[in-house]
PDB file of N, CA and C in Angstrom:
ATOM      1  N   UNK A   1    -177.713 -11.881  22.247  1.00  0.00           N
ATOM      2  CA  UNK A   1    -176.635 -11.820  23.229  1.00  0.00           C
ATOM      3  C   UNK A   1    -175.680 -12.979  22.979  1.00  0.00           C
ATOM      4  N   UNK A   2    -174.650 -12.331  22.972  1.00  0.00           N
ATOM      5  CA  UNK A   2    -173.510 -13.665  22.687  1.00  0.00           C
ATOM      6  C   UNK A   2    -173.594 -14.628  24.168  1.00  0.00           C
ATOM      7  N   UNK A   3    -173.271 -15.916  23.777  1.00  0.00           N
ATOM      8  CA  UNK A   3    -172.783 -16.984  24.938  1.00  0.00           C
ATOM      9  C   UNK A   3    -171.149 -16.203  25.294  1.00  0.00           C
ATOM     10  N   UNK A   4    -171.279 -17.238  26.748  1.00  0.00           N
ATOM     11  CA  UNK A   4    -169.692 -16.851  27.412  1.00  0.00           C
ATOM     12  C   UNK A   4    -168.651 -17.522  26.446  1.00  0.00           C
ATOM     13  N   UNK A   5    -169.092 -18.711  25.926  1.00  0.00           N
ATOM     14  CA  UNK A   5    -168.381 -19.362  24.985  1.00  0.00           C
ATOM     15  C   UNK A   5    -167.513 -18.524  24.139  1.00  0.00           C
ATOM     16  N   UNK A   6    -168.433 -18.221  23.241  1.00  0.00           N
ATOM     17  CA  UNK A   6    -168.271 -17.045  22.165  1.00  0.00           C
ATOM     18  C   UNK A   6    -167.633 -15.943  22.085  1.00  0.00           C
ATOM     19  N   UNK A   7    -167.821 -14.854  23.550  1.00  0.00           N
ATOM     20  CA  UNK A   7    -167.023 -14.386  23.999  1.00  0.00           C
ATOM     21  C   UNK A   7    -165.853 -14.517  24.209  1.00  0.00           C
ATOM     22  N   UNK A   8    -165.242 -15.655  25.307  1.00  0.00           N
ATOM     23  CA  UNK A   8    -164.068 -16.345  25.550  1.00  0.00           C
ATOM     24  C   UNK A   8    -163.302 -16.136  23.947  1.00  0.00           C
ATOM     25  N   UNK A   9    -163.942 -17.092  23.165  1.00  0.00           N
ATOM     26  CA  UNK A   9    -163.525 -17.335  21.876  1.00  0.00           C
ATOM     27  C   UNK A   9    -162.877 -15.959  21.176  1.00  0.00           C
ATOM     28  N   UNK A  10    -163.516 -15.481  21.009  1.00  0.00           N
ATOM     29  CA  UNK A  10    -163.034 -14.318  20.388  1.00  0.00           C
ATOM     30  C   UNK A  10    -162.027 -13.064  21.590  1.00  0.00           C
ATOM     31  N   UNK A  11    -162.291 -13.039  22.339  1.00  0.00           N
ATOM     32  CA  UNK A  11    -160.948 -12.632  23.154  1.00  0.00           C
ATOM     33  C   UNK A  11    -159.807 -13.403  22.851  1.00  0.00           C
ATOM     34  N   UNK A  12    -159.833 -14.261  23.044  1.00  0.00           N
ATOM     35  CA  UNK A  12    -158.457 -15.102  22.588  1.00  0.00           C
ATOM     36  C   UNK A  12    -158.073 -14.779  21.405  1.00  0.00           C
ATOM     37  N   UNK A  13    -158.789 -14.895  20.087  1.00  0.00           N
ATOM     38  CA  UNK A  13    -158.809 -15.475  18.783  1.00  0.00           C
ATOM     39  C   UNK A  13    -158.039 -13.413  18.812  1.00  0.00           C
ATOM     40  N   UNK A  14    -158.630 -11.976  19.590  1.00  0.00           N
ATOM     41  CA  UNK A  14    -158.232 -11.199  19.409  1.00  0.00           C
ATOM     42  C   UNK A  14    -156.765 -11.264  19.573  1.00  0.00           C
ATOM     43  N   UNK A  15    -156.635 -10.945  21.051  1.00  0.00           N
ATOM     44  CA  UNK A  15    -155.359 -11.727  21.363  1.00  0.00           C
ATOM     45  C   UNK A  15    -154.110 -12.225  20.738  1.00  0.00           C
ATOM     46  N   UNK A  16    -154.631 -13.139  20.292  1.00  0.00           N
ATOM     47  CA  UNK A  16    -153.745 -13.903  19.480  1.00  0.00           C
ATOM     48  C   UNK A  16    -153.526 -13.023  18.179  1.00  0.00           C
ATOM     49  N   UNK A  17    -154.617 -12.335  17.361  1.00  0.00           N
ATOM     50  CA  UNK A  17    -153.804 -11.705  16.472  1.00  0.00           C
ATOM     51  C   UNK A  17    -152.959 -10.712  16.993  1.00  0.00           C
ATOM     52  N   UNK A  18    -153.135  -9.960  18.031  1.00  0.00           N
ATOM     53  CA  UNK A  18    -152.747  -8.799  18.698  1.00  0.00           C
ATOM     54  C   UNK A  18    -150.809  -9.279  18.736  1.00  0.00           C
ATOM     55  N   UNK A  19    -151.251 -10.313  19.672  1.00  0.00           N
ATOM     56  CA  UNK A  19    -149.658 -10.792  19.489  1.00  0.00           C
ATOM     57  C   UNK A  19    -149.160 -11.333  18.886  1.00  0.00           C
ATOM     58  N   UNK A  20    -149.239 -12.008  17.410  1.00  0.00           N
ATOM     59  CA  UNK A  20    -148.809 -12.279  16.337  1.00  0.00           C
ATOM     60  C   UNK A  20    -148.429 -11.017  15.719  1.00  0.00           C
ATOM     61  N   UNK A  21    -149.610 -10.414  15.695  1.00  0.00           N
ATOM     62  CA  UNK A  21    -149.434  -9.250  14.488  1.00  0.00           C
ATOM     63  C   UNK A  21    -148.517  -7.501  14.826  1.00  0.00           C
ATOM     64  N   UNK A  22    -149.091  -7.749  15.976  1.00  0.00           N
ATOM     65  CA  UNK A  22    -149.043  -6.504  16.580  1.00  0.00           C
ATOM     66  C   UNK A  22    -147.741  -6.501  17.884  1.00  0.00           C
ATOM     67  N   UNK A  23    -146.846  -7.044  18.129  1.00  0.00           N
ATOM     68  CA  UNK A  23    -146.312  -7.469  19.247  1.00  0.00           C
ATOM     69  C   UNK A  23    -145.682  -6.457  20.095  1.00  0.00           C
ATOM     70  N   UNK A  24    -145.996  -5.188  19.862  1.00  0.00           N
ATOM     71  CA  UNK A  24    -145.264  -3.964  20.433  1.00  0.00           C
ATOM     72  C   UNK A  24    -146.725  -3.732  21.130  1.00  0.00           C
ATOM     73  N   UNK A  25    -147.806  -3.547  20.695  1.00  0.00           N
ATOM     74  CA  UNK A  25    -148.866  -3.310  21.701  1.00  0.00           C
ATOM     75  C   UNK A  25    -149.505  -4.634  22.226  1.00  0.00           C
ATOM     76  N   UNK A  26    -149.114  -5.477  22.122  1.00  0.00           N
ATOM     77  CA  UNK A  26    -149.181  -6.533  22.728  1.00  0.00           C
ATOM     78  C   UNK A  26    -148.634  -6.702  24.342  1.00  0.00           C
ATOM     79  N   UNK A  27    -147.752  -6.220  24.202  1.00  0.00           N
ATOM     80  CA  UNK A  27    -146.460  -6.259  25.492  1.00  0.00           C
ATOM     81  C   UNK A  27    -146.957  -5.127  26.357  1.00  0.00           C
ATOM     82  N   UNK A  28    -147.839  -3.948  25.728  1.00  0.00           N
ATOM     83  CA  UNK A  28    -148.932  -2.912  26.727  1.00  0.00           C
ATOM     84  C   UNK A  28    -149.537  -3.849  27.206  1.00  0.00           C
ATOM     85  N   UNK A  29    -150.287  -4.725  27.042  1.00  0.00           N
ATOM     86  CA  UNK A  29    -151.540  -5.164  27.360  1.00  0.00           C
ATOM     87  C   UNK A  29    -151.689  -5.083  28.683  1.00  0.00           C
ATOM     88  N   UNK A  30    -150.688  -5.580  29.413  1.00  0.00           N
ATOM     89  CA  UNK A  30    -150.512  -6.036  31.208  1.00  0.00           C
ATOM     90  C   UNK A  30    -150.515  -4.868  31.880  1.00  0.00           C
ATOM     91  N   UNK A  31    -150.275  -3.454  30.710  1.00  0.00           N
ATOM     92  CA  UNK A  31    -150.525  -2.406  31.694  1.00  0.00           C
ATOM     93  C   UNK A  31    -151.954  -1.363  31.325  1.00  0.00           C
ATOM     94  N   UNK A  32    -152.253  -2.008  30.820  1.00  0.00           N
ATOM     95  CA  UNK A  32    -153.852  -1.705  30.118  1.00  0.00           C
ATOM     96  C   UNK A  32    -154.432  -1.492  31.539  1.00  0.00           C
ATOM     97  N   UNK A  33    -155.205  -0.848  32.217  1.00  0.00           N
ATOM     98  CA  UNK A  33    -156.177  -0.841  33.010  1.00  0.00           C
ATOM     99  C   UNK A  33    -157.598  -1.223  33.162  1.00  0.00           C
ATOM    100  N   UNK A  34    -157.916  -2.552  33.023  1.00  0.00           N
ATOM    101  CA  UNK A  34    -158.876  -2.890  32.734  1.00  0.00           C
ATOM    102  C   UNK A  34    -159.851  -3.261  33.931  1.00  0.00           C
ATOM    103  N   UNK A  35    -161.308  -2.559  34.558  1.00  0.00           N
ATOM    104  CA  UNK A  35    -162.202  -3.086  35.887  1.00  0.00           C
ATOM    105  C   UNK A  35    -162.593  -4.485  35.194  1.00  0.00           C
ATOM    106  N   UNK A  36    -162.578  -5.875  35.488  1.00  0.00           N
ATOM    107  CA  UNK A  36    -163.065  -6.571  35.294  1.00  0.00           C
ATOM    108  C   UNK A  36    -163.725  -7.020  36.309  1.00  0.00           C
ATOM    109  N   UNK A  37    -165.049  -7.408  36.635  1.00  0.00           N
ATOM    110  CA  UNK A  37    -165.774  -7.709  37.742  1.00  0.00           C
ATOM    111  C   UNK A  37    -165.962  -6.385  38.997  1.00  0.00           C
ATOM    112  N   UNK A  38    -166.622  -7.088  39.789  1.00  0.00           N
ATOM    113  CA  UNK A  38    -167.063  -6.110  40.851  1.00  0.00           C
ATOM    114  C   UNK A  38    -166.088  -6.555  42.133  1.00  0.00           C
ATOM    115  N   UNK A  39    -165.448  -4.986  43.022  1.00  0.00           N
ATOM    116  CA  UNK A  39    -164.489  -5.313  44.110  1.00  0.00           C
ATOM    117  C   UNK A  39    -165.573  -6.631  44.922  1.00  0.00           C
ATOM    118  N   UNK A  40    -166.679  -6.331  44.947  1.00  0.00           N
ATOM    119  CA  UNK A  40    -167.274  -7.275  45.866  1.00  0.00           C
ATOM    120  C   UNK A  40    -167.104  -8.892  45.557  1.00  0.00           C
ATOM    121  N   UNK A  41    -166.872  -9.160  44.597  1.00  0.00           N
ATOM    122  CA  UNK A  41    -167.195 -10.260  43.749  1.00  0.00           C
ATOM    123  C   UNK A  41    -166.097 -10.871  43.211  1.00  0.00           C
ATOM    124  N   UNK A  42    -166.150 -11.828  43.242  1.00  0.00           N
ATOM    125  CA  UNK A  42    -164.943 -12.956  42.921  1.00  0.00           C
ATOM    126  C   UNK A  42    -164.869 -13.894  40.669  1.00  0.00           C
ATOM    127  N   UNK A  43    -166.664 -13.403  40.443  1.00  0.00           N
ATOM    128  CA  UNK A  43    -166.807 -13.662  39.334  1.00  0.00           C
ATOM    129  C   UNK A  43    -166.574 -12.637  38.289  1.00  0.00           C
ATOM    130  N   UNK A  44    -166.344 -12.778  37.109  1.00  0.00           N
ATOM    131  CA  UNK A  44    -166.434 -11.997  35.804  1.00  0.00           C
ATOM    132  C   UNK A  44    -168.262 -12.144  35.307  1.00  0.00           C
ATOM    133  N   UNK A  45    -168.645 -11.301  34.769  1.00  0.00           N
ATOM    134  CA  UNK A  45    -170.031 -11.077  34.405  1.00  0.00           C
ATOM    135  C   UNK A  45    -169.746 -11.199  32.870  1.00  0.00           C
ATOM    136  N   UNK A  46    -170.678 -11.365  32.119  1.00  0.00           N
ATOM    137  CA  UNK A  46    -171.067 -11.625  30.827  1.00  0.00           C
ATOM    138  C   UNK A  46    -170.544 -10.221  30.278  1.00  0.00           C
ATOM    139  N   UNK A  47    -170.995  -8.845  30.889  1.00  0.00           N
ATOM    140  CA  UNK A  47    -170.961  -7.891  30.774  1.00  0.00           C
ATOM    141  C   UNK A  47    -169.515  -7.619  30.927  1.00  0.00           C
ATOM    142  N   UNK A  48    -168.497  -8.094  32.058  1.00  0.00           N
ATOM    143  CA  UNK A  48    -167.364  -7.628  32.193  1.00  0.00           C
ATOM    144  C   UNK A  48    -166.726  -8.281  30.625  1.00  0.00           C
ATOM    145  N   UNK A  49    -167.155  -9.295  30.285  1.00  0.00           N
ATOM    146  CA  UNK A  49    -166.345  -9.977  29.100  1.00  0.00           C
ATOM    147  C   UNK A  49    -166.865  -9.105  27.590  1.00  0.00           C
ATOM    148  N   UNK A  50    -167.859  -8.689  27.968  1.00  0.00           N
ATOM    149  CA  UNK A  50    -167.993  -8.032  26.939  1.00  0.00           C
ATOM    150  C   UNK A  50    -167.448  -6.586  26.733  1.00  0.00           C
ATOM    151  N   UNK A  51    -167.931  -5.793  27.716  1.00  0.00           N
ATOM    152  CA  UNK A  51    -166.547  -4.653  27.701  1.00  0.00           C
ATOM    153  C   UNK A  51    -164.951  -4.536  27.485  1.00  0.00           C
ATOM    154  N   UNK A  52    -164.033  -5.820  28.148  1.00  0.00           N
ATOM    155  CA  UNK A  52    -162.965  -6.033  27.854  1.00  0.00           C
ATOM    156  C   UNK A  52    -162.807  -6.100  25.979  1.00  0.00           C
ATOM    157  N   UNK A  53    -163.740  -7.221  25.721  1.00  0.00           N
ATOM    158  CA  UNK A  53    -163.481  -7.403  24.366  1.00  0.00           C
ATOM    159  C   UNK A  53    -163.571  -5.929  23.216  1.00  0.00           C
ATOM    160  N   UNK A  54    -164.409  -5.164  23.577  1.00  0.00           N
ATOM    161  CA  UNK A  54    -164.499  -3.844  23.032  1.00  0.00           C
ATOM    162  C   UNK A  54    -163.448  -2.874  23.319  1.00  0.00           C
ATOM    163  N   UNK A  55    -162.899  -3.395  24.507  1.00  0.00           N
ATOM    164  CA  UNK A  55    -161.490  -2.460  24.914  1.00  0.00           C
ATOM    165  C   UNK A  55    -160.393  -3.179  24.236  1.00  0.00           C
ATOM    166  N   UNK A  56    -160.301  -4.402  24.338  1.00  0.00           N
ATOM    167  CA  UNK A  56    -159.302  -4.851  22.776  1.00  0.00           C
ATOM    168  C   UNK A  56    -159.786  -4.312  21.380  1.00  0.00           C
ATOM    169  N   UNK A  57    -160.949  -4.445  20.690  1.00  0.00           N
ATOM    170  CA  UNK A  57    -161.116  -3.961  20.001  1.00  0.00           C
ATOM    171  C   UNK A  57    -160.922  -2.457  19.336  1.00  0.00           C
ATOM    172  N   UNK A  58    -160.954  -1.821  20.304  1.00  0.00           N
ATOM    173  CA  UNK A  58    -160.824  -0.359  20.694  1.00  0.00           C
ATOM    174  C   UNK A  58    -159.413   0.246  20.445  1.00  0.00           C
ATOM    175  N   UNK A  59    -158.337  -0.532  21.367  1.00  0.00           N
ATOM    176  CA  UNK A  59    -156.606  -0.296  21.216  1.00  0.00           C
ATOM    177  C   UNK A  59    -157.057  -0.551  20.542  1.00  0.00           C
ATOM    178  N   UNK A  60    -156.797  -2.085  19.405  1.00  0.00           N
ATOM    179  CA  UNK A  60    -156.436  -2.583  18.088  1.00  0.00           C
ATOM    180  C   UNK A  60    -156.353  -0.976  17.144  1.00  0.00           C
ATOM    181  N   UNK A  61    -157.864  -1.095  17.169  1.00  0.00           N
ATOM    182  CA  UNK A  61    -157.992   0.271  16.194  1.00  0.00           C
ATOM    183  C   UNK A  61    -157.512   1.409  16.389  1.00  0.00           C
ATOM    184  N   UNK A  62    -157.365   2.087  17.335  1.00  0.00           N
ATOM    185  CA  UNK A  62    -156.345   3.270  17.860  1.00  0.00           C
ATOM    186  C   UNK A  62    -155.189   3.313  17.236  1.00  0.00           C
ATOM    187  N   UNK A  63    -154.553   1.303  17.711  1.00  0.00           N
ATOM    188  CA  UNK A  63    -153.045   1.276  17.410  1.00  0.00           C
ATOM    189  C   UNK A  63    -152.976   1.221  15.570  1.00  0.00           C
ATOM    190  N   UNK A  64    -153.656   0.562  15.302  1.00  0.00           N
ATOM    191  CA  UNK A  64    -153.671   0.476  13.641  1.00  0.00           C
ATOM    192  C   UNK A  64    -153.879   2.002  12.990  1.00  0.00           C
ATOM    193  N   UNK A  65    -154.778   3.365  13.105  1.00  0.00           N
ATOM    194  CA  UNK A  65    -154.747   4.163  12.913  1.00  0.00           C
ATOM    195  C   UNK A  65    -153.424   5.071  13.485  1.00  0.00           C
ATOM    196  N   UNK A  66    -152.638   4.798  14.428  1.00  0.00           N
ATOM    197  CA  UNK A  66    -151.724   5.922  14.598  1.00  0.00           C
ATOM    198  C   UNK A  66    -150.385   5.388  14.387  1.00  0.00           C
ATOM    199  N   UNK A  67    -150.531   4.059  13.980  1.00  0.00           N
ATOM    200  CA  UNK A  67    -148.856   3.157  13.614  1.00  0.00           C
ATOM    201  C   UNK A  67    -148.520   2.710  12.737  1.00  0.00           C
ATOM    202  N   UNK A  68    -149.627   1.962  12.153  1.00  0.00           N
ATOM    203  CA  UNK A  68    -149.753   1.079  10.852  1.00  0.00           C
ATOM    204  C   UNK A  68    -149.426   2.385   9.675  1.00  0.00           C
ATOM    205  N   UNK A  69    -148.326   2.867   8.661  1.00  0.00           N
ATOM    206  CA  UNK A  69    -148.853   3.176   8.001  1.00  0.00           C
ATOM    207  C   UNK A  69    -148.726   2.391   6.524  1.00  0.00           C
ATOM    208  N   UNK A  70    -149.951   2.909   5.468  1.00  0.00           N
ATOM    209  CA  UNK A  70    -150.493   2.075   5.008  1.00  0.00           C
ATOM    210  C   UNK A  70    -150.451   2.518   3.561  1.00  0.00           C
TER     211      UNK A  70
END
């Protein structure tokens, strides 16, 4: 299991290529629909950070297969 560290880390490190590289789906991001945490709950879970990161991962690849061509 990854640390929160690690996690963190690599969301960003995505991120950051996303908007370097990618800056047209970058500017989606804010309308991305993403549940992070529980309505009850004021924290993010290990689990919420890890789903997000797979949902970046996820666009990335979508957007690279239907834009990028190569």
């Amino acid at each position: 299991m990854k640390t929160l560290q690690l996690l963190m880390r690599e969301i960003l490190e995505l991120t950051t290529l996303i908007e370097t590289e990618y800056p047209e789906l970058y500017k989606t991001l804010d309308e991305t629909p993403v549940d992070l945490g529980s309505p009850k709950s004021d924290t993010i879970s290990h689990n919420d950070l890890c789903h997000y990161l797979e949902t970046l991962r996820t666009l990335l690849k979508k957007y690279i297969e239907e834009h990028v061509k190569g």
